[in-house]
C-alpha atoms as a PDB file:
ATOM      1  CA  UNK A   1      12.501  17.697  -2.164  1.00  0.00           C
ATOM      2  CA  UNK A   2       9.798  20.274  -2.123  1.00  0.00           C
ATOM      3  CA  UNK A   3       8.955  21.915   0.776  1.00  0.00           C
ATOM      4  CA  UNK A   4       5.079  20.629   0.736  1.00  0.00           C
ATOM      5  CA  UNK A   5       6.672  17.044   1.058  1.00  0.00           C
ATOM      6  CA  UNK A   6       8.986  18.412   3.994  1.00  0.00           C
ATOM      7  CA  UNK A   7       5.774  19.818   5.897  1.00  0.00           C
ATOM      8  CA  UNK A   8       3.544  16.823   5.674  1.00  0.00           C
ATOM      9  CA  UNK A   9       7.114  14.992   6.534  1.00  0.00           C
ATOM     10  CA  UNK A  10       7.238  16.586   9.586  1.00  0.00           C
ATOM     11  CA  UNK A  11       3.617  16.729  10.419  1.00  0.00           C
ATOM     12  CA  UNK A  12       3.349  13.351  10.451  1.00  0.00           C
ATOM     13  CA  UNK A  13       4.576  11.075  13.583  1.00  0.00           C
ATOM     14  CA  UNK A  14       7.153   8.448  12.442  1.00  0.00           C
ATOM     15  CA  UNK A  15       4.628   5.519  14.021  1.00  0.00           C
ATOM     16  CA  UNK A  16       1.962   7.023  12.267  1.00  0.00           C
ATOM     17  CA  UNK A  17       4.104   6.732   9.005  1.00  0.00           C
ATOM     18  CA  UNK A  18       4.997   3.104   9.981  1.00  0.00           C
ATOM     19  CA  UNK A  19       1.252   2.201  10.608  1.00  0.00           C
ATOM     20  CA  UNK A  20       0.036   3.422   7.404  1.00  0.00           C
ATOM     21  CA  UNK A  21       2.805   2.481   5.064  1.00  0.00           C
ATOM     22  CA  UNK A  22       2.481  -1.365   6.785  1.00  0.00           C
ATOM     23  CA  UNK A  23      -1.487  -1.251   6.029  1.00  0.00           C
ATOM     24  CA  UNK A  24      -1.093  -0.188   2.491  1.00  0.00           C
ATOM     25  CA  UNK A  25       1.932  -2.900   1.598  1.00  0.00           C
ATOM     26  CA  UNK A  26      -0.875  -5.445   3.500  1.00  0.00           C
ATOM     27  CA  UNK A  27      -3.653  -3.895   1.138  1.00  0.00           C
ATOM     28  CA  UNK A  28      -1.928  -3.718  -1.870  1.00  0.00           C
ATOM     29  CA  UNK A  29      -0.230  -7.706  -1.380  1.00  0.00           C
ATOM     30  CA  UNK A  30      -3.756  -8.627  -0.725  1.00  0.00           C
ATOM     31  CA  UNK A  31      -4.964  -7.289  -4.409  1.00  0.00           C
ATOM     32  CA  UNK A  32      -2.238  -8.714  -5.936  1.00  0.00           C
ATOM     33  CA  UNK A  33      -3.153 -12.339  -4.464  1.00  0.00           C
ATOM     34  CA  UNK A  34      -6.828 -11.609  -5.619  1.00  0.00           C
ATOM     35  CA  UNK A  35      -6.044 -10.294  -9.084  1.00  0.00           C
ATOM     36  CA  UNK A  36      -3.641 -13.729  -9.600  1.00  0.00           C
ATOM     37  CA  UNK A  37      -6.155 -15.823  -8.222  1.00  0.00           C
ATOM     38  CA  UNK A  38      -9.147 -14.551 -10.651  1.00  0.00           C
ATOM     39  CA  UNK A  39      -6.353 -14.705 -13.464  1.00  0.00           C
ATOM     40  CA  UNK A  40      -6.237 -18.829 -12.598  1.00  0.00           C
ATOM     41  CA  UNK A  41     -10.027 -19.302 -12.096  1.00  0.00           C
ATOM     42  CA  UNK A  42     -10.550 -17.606 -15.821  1.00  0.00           C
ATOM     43  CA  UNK A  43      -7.661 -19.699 -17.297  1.00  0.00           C
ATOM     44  CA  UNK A  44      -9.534 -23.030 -15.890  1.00  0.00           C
ATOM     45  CA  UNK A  45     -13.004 -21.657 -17.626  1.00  0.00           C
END
């Protein structure tokens, strides 16, 4: 591991790193759902 991950690593506040990494699996599940459900609506066109 580099030592620029290492810093940020230990910059960063583990809740902090919990918060964000839960918000961008929510974000990124949320696309996914959107990107299947515009898939459907252009298969029934």
């Amino acid at each position: 591991m580099s030592s620029q991950y290492k810093q940020i690593g230990n910059a960063v506040p583990v809740n902090l790193s919990h918060a964000i990494g839960r918000s961008l699996v929510g974000l990124l599940n949320n696309i996914t759902e959107h990107e299947a459900n515009n898939q459907k609506i252009t298969e029934l066109a």
